[in-house]
C-alpha atoms as a PDB file:
ATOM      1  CA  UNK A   1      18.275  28.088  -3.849  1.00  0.00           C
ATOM      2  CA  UNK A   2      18.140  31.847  -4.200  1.00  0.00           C
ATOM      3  CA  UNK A   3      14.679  33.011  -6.223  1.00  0.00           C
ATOM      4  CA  UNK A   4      16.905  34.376  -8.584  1.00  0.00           C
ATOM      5  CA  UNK A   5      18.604  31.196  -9.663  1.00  0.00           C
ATOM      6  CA  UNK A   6      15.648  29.109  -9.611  1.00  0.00           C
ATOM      7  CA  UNK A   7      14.131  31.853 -12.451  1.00  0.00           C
ATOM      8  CA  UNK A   8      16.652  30.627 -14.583  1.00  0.00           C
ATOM      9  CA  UNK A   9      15.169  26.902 -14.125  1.00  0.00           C
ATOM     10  CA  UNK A  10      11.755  27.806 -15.751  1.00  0.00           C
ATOM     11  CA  UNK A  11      10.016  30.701 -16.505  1.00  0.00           C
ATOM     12  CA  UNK A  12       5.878  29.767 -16.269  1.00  0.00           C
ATOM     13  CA  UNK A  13       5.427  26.835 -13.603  1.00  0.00           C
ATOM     14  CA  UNK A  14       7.294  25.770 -10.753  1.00  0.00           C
ATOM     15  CA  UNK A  15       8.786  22.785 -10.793  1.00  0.00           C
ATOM     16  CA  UNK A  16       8.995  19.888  -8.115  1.00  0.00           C
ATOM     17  CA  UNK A  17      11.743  20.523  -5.925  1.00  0.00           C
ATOM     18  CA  UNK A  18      12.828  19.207  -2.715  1.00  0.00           C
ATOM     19  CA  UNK A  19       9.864  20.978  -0.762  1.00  0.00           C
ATOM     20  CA  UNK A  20       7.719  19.323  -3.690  1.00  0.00           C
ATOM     21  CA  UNK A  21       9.383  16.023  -2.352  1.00  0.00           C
ATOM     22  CA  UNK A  22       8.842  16.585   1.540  1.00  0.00           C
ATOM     23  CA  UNK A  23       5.073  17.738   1.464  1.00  0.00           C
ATOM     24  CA  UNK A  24       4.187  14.546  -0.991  1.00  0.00           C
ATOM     25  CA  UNK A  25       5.509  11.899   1.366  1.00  0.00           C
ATOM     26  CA  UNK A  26       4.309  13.621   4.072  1.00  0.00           C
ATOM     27  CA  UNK A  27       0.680  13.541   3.027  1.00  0.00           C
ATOM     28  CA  UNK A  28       1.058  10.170   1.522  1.00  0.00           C
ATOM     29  CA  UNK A  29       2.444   8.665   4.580  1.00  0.00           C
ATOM     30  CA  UNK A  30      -0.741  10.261   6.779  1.00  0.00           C
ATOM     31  CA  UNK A  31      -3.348   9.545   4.401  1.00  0.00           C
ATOM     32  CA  UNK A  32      -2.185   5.806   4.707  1.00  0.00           C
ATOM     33  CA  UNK A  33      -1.352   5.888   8.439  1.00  0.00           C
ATOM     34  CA  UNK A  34      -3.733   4.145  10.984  1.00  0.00           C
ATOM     35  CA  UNK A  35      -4.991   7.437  11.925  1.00  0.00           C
ATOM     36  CA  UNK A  36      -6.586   7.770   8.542  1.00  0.00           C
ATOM     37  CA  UNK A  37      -7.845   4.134   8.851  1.00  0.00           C
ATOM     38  CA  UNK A  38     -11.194   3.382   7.135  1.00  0.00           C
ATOM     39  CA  UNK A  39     -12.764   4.252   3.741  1.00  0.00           C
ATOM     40  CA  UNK A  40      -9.921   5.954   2.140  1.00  0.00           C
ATOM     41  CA  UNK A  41     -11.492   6.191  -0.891  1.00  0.00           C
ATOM     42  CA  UNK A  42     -13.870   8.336   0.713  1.00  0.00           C
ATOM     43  CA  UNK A  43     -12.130  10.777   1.102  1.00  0.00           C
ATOM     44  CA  UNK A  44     -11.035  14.236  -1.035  1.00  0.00           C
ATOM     45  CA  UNK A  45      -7.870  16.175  -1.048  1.00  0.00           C
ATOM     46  CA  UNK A  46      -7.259  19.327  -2.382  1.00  0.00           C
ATOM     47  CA  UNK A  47      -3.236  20.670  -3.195  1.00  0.00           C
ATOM     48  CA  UNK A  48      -3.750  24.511  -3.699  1.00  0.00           C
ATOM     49  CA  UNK A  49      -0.543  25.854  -5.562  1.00  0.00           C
ATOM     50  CA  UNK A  50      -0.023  22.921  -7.464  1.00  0.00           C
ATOM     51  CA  UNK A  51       2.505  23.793  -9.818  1.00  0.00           C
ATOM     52  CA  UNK A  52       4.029  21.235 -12.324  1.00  0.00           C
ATOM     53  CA  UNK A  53       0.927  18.738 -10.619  1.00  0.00           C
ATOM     54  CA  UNK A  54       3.904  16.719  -9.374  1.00  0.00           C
ATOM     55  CA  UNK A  55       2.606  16.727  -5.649  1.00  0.00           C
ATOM     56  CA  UNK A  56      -0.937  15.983  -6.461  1.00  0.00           C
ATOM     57  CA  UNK A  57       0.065  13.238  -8.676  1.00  0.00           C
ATOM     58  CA  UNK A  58       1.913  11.450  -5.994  1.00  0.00           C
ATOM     59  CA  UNK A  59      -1.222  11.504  -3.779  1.00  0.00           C
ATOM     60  CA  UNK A  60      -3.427  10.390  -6.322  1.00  0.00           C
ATOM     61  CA  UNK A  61      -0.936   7.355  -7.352  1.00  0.00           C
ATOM     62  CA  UNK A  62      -0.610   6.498  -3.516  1.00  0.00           C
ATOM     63  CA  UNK A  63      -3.771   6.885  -2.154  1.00  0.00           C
ATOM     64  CA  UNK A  64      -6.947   5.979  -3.083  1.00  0.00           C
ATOM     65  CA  UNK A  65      -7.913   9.539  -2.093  1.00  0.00           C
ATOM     66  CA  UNK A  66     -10.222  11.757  -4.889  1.00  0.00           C
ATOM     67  CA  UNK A  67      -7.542  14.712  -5.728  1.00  0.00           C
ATOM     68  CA  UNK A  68      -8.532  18.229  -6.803  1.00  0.00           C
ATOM     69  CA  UNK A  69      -5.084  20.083  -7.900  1.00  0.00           C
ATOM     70  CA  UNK A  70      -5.785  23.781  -7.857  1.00  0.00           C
ATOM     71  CA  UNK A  71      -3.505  26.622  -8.967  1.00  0.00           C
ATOM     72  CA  UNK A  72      -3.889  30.517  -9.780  1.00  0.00           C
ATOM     73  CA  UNK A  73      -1.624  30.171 -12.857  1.00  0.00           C
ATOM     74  CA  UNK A  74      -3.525  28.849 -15.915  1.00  0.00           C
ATOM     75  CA  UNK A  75       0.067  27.222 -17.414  1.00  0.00           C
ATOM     76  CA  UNK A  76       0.476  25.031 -14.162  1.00  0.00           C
ATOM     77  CA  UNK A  77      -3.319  24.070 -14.528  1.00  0.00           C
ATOM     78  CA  UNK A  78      -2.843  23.389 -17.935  1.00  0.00           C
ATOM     79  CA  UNK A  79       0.384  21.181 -17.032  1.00  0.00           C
ATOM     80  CA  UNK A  80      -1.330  19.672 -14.679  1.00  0.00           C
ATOM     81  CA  UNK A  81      -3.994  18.644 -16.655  1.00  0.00           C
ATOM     82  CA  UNK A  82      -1.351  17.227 -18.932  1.00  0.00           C
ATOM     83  CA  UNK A  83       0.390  15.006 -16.759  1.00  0.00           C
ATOM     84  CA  UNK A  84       0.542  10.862 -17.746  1.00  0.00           C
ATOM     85  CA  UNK A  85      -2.409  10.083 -16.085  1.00  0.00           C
ATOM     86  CA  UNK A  86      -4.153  13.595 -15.971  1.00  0.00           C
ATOM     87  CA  UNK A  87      -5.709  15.339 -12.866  1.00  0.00           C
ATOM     88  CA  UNK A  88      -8.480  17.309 -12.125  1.00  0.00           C
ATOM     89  CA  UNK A  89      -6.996  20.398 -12.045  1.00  0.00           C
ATOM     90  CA  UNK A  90      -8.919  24.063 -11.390  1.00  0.00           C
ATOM     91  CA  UNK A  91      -8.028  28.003 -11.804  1.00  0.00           C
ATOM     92  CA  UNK A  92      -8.484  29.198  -8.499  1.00  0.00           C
ATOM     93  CA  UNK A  93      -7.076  31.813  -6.065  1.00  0.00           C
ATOM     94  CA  UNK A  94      -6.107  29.848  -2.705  1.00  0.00           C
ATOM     95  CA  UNK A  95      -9.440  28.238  -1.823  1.00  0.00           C
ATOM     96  CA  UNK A  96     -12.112  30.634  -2.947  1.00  0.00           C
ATOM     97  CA  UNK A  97     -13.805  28.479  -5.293  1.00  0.00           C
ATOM     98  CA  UNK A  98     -14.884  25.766  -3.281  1.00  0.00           C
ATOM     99  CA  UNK A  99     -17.579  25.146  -1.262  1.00  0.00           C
ATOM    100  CA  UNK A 100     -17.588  24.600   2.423  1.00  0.00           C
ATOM    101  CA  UNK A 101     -16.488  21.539   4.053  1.00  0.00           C
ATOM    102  CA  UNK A 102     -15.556  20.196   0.905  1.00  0.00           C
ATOM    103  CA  UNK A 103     -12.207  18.605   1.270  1.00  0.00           C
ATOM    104  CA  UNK A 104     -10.497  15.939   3.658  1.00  0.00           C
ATOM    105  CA  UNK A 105      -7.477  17.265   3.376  1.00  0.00           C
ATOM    106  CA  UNK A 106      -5.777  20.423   2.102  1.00  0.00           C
ATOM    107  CA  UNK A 107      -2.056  20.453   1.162  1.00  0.00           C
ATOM    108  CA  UNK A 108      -0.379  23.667   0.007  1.00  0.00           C
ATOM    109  CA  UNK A 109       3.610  24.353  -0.745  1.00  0.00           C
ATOM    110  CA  UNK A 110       3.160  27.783  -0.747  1.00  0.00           C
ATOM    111  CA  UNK A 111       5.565  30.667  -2.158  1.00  0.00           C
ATOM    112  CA  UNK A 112       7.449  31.093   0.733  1.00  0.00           C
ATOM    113  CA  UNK A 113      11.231  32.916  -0.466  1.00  0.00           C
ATOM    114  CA  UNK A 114      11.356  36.489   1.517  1.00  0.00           C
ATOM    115  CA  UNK A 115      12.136  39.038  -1.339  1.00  0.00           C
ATOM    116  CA  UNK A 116      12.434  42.897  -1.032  1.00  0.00           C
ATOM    117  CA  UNK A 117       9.352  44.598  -3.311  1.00  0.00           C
ATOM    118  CA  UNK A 118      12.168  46.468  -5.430  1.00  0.00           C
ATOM    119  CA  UNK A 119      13.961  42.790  -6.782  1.00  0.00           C
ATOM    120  CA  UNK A 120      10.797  41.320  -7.624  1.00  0.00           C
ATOM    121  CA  UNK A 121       9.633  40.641 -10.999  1.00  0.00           C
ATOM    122  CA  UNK A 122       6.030  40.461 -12.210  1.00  0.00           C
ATOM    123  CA  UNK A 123       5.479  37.088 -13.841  1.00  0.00           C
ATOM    124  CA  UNK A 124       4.126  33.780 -12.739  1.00  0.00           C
ATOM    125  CA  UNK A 125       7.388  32.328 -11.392  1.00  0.00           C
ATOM    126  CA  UNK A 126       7.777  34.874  -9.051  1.00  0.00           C
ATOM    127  CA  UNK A 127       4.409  34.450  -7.636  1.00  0.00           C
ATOM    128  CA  UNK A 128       5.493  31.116  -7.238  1.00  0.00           C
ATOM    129  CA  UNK A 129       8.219  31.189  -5.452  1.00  0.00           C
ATOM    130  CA  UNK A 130       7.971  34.670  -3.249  1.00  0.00           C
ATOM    131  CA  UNK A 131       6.444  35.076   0.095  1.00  0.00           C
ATOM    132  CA  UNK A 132       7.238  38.899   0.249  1.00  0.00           C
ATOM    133  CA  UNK A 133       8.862  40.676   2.750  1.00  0.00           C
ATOM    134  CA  UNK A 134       8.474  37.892   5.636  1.00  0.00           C
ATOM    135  CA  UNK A 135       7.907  35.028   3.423  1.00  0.00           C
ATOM    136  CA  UNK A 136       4.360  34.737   4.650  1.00  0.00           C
ATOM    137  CA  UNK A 137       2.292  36.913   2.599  1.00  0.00           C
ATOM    138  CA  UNK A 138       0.628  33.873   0.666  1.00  0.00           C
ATOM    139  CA  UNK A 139       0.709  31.689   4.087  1.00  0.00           C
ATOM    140  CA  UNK A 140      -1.554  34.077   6.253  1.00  0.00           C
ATOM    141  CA  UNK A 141      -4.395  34.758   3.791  1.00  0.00           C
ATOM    142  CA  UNK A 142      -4.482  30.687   3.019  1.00  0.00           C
ATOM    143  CA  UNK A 143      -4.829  30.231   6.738  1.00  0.00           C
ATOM    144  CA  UNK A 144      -7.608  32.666   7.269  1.00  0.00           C
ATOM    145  CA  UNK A 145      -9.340  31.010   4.321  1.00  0.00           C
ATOM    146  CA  UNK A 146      -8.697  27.395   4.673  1.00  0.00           C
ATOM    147  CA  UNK A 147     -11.132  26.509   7.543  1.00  0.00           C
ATOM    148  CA  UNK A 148     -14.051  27.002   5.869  1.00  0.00           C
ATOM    149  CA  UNK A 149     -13.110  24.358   2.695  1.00  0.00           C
ATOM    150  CA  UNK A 150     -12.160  21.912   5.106  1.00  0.00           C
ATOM    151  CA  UNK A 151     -14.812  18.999   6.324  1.00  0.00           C
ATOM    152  CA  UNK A 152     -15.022  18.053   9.742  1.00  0.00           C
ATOM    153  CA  UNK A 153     -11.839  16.413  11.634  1.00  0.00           C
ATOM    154  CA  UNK A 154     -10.082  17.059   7.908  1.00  0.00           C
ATOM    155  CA  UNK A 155      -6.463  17.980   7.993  1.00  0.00           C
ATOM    156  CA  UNK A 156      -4.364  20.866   6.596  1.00  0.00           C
ATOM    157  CA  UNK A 157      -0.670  20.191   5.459  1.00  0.00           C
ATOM    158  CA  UNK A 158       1.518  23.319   5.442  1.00  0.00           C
ATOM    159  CA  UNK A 159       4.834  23.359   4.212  1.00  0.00           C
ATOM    160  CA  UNK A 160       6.737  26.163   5.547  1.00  0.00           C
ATOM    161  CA  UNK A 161      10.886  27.011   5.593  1.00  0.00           C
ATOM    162  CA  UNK A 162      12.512  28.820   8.362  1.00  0.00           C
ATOM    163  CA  UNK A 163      12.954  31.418   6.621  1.00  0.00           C
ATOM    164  CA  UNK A 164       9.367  31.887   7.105  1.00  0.00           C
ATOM    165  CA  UNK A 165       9.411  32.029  10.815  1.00  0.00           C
ATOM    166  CA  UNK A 166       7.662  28.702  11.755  1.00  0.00           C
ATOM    167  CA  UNK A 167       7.081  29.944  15.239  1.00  0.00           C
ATOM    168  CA  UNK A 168       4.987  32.850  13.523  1.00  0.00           C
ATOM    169  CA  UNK A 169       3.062  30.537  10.918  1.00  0.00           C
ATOM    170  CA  UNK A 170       2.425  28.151  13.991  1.00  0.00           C
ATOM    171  CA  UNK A 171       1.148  31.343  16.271  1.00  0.00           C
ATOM    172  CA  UNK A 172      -1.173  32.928  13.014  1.00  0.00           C
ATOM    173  CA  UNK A 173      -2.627  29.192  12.300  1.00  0.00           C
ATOM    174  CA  UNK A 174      -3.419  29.129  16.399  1.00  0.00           C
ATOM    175  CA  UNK A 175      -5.296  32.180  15.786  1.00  0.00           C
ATOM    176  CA  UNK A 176      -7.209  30.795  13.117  1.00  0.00           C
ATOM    177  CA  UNK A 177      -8.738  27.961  15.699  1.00  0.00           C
ATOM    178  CA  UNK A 178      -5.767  25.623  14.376  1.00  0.00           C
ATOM    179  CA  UNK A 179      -3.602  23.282  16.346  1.00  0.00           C
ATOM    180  CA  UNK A 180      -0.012  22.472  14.617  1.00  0.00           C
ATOM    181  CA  UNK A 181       2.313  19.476  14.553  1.00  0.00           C
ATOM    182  CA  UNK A 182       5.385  19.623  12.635  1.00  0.00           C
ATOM    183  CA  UNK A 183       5.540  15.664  10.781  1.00  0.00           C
ATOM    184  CA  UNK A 184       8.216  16.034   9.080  1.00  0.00           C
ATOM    185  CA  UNK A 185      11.468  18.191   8.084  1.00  0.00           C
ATOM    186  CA  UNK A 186      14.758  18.510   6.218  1.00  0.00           C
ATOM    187  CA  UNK A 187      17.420  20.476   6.714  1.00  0.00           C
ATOM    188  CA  UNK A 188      19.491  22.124   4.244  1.00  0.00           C
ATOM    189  CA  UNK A 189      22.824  24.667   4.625  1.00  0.00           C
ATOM    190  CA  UNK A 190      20.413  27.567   4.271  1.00  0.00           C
ATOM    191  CA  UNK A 191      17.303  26.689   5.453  1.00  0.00           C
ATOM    192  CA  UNK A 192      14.817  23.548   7.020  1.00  0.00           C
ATOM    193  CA  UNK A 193      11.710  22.780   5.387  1.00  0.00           C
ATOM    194  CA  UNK A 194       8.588  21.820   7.967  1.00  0.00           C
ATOM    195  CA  UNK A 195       5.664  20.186   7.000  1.00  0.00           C
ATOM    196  CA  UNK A 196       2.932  21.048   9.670  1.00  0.00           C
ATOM    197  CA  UNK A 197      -0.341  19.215  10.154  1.00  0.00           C
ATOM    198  CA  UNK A 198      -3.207  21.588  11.427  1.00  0.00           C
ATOM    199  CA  UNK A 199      -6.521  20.148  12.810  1.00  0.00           C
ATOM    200  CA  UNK A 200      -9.145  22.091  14.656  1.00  0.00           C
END
């Protein structure tokens, strides 16, 4: 869906879509796969970007994971915070706020729609939905930032489209000291969604 259409859809927080969908079973199926075997309640995930909360909620409901939902725009914290069973939900520019090594896992559905500087507009649903030029201009400062929230052997789970360039996400998050695996897609007529695991 173009970014102008999906303005028309809501005007303060971004809503879950199907990306919302992909990146919430993703992480829910890893967290309870046998490779996260052992004291899952342990453990604490952070979703930067979260939006409506929708993709945080699911983890929290699935898991038994601690979830920290974190967004820049105070409406989607505040809807967040408002959600049935409420979640702990923070202000917070990418991962700037939080101390090292603090999180198990990181999830982020970043804005990822390439969009010429001269159609954008200046409100909160545009910063959630475009990437810039390349679609990656949210993408590469998260992954030169994310590293230092993230506790040893924690994951990072990426959604990106290929609209994005995958190959270049993949290539920037190598030179970051990440390894990728993409777990999961879906394809649509106008673009496929990836969900990429990165470990160090």
């Amino acid at each position: 869906m173009e970014l102008g259409e999906r303005r028309g859809l809501e005007t303060d927080v971004y809503q879950p879509a199907e990306d919302s969908e992909l990146l919430a079973e993703s992480v829910c199926e890893r967290l309870s796969s046998d490779s996260y075997s052992g004291d899952e309640s342990g453990r604490t995930v952070l979703e930067v970007g979260t939006g409506s909360g929708y993709v945080a909620d699911r983890i929290a409901e699935e898991t038994d994971a601690r979830v920290i939902a974190s967004d820049l725009n105070p409406y989607a914290v505040r809807q967040a915070r408002e959600r049935e069973k409420g979640l702990e939900a923070v202000r917070a520019d990418l991962v700037s706020p939080f101390v090292d090594d603090a999180f198990d896992v990181v999830a982020f559905n970043p804005p990822y729609l390439p969009t010429e500087p001269d159609t954008e507009w200046d409100d909160w649903m545009e910063r959630a939905l475009s990437g810039g030029e390349d679609g990656r201009a949210i993408i590469d400062p998260f992954l030169s930032s994310v590293a230092r929230v993230l506790a040893p052997g924690g994951s990072v789970y990426l959604l990106v489209s290929s609209l994005t360039d995958v190959d270049a996400v993949v290539e920037r998050a190598g030179q970051e000291g990440f390894s990728a695996a993409a777990v999961a897609d879906h394809s649509f007529p106008f673009e496929t969604l990836t969900v990429l695991e990165l470990f160090r």
